[in-house]
N, C-alpha and C. Protein backbone atom coordinates (compact mmCIF):
# COMPACT_ATOMS: atom_id res chain seq x y z
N UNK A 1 -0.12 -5.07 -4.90
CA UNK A 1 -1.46 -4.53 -4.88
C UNK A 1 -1.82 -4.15 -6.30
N UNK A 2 -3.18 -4.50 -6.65
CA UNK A 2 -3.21 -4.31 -8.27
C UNK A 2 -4.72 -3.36 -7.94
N UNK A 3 -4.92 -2.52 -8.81
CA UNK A 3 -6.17 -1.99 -8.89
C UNK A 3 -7.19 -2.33 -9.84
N UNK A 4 -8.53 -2.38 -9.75
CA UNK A 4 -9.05 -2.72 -10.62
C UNK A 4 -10.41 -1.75 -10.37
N UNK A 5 -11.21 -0.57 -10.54
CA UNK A 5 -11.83 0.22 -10.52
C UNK A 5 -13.02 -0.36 -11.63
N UNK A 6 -14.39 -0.45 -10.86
CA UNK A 6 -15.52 -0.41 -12.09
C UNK A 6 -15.66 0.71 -13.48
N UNK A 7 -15.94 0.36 -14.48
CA UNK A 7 -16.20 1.17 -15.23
C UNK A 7 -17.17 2.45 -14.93
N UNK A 8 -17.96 2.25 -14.28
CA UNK A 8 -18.94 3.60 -14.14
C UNK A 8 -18.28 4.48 -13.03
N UNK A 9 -16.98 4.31 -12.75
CA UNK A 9 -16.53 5.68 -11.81
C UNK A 9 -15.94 6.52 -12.84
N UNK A 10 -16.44 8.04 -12.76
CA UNK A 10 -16.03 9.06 -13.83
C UNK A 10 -14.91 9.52 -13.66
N UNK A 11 -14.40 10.24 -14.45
CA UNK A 11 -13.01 10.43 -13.94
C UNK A 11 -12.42 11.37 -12.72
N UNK A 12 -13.52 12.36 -12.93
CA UNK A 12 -13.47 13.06 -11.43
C UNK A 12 -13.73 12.72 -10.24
N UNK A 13 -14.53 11.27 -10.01
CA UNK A 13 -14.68 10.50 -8.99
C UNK A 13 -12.85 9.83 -8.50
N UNK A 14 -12.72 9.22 -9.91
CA UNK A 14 -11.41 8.81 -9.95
C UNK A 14 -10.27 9.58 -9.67
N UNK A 15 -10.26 11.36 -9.67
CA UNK A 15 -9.05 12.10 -9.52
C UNK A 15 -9.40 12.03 -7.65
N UNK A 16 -11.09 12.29 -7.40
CA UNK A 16 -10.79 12.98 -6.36
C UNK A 16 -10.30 11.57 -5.39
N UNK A 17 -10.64 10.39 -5.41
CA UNK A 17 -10.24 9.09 -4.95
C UNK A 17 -8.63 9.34 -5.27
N UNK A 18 -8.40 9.32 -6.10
CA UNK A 18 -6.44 9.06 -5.97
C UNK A 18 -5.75 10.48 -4.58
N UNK A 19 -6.48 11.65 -5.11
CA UNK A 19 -5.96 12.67 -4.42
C UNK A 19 -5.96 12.52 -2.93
N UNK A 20 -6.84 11.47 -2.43
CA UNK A 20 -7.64 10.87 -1.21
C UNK A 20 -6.46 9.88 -0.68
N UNK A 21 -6.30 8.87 -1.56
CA UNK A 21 -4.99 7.98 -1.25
C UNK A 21 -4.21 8.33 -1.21
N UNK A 22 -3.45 9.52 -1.93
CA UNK A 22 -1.71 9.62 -1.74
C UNK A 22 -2.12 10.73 -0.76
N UNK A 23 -3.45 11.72 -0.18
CA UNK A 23 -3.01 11.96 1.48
C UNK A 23 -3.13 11.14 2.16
N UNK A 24 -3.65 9.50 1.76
CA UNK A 24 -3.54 8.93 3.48
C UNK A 24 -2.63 8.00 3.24
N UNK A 25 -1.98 7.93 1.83
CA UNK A 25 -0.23 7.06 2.22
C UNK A 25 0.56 8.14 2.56
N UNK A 26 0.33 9.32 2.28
CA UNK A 26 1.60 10.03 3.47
C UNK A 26 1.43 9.71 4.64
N UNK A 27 -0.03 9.78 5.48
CA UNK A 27 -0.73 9.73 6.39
C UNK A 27 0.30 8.37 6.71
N UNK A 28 0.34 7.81 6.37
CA UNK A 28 0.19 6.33 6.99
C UNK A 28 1.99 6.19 7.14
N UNK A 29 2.56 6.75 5.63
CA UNK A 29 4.09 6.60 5.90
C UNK A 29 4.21 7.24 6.88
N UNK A 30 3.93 8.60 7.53
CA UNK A 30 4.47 9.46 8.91
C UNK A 30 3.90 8.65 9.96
N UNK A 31 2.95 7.80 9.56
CA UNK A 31 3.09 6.87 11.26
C UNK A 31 4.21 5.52 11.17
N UNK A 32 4.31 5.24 10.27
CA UNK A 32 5.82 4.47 10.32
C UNK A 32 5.10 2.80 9.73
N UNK A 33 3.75 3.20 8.94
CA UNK A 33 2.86 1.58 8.43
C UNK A 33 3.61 1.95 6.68
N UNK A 34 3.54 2.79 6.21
CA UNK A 34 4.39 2.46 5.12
C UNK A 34 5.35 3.14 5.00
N UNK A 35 6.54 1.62 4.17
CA UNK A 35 8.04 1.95 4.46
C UNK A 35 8.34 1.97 3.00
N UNK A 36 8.07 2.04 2.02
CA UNK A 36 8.87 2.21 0.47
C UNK A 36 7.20 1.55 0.05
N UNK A 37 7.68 2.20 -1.60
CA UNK A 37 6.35 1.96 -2.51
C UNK A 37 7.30 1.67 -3.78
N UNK A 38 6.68 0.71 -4.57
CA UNK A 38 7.20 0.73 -5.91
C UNK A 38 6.45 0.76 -6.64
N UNK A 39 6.66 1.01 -8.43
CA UNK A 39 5.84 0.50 -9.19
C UNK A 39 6.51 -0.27 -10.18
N UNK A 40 6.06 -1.47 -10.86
CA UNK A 40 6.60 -2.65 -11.34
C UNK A 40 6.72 -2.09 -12.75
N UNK A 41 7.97 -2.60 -13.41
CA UNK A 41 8.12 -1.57 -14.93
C UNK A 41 6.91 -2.02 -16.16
N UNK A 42 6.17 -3.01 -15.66
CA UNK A 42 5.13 -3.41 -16.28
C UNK A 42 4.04 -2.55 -16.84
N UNK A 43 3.89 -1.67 -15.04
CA UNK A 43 2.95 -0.71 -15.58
C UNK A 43 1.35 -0.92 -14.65
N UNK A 44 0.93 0.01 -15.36
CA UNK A 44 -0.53 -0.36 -14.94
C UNK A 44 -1.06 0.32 -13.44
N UNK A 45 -2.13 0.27 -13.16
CA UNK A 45 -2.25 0.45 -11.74
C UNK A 45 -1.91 -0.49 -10.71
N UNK A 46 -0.84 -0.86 -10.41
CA UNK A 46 -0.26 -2.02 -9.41
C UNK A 46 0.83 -1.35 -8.78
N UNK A 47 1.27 -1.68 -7.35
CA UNK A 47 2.45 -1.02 -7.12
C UNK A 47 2.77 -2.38 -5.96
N UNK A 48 4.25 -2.66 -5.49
CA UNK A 48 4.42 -3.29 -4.66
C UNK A 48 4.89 -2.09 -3.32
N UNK A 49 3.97 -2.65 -2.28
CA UNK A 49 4.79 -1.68 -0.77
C UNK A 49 5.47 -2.68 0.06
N UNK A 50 6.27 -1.80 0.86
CA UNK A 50 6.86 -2.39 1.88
C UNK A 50 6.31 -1.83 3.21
N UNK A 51 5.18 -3.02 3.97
CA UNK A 51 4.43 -2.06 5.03
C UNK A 51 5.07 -2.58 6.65
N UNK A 52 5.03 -1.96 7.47
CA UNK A 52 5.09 -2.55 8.84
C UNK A 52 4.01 -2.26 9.68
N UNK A 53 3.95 -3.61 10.43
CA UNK A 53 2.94 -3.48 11.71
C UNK A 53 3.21 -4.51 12.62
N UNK A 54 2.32 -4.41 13.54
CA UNK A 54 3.07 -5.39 14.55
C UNK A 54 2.55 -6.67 14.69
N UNK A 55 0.61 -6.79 13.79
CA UNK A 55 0.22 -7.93 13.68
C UNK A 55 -0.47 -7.98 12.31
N UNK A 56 -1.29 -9.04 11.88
CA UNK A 56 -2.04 -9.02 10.59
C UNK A 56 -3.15 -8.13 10.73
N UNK A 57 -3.72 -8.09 12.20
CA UNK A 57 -4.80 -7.22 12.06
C UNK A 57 -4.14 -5.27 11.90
N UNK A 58 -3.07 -4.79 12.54
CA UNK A 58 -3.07 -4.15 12.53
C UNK A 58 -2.97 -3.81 11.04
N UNK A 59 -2.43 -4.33 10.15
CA UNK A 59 -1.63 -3.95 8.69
C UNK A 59 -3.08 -4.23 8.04
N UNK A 60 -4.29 -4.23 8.58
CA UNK A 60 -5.40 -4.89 7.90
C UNK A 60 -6.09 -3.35 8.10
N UNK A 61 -5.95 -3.05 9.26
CA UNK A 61 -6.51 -1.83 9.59
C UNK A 61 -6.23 -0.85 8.71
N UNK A 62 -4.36 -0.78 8.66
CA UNK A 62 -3.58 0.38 7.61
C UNK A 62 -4.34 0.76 6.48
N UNK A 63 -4.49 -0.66 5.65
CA UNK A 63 -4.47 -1.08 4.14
C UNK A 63 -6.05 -0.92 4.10
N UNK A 64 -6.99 -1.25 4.94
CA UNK A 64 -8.24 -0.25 4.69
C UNK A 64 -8.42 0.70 5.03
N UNK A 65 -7.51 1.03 5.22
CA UNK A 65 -8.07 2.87 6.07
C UNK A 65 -7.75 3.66 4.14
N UNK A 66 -7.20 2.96 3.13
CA UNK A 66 -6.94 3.34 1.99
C UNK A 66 -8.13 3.74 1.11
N UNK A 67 -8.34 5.37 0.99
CA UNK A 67 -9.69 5.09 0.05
C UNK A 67 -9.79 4.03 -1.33
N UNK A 68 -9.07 3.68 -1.81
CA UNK A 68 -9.31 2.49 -2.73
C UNK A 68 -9.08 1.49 -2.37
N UNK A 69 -8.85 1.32 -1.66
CA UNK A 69 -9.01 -0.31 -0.75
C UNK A 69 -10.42 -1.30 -1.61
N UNK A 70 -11.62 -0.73 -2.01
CA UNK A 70 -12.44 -1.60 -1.75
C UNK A 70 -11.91 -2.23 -3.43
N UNK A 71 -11.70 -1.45 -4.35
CA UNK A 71 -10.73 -1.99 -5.30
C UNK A 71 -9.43 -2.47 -5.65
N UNK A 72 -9.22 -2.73 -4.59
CA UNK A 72 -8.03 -3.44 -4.34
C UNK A 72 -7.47 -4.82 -4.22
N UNK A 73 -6.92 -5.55 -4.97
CA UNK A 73 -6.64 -6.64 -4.28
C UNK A 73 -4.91 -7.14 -4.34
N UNK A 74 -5.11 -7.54 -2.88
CA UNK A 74 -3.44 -7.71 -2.41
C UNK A 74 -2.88 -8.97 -1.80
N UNK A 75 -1.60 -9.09 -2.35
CA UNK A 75 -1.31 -10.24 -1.58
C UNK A 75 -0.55 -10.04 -0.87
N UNK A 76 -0.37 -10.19 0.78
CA UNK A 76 0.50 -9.81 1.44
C UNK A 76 1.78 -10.96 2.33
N UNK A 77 2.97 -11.05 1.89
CA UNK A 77 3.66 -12.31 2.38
C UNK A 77 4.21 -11.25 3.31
N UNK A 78 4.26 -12.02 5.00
CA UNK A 78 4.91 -11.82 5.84
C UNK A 78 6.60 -12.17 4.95
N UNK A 79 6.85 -11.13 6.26
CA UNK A 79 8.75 -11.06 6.58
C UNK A 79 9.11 -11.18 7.68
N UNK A 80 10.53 -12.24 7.86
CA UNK A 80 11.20 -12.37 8.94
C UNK A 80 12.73 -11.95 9.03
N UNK A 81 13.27 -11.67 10.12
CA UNK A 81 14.67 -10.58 10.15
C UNK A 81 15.11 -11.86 9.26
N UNK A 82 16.39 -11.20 8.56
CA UNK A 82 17.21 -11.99 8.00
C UNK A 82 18.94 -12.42 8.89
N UNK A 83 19.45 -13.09 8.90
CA UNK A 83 20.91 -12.83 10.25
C UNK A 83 22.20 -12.08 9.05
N UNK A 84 21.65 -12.18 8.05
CA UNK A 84 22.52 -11.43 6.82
C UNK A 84 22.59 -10.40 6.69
N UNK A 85 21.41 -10.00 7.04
CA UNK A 85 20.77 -8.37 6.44
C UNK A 85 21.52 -7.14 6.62
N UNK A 86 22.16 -6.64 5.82
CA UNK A 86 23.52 -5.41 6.18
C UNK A 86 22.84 -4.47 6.98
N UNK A 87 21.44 -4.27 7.43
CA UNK A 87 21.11 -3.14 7.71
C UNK A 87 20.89 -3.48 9.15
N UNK A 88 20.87 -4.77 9.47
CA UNK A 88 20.42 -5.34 10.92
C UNK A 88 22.05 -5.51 11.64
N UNK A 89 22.87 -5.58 11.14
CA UNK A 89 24.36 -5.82 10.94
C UNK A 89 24.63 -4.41 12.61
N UNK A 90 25.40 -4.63 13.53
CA UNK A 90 25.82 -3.30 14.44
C UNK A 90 26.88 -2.74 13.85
């Protein structure tokens, strides 16, 4: 997910918008739609998540319910279990 914000949002538009998103990615991690967040050592406003849902629409729903969503753009590759995966392992 990379951000890209117009120039004419001030910065207090901009604090109170971020303060807005990280309550509704807690929001969203305590319902169990996001599972880890990173940010790439690159920098910048971009972060990669790790989200779950049970279809495209639902994870469509998640990812706009984000107040910066409308500046947002994401690419999202599905995942399938792996038969390797140590964590899927009994």
């Amino acid at each position: 997910m990379e951000l890209d914000l117009p120039a004419d949002i001030g910065s207090a538009e901009f604090e109170a918008l971020r303060a807005a998103e990280a309550r509704r990615a807690t929001e969203l991690a305590s319902e169990g739609f996001l599972v880890r967040l990173w940010r790439p050592p690159a920098g910048g406003w971009r972060n990669i998540g790790l989200w779950r849902a049970a279809d495209e629409a639902e994870l469509q729903h998640a990812l706009s319910s984000l107040p910066l969503w409308p500046w947002i753009t994401a690419t999202v590759t599905a995942l399938n279990p792996h038969g390797n995966d140590p964590l899927a392992r009994p």
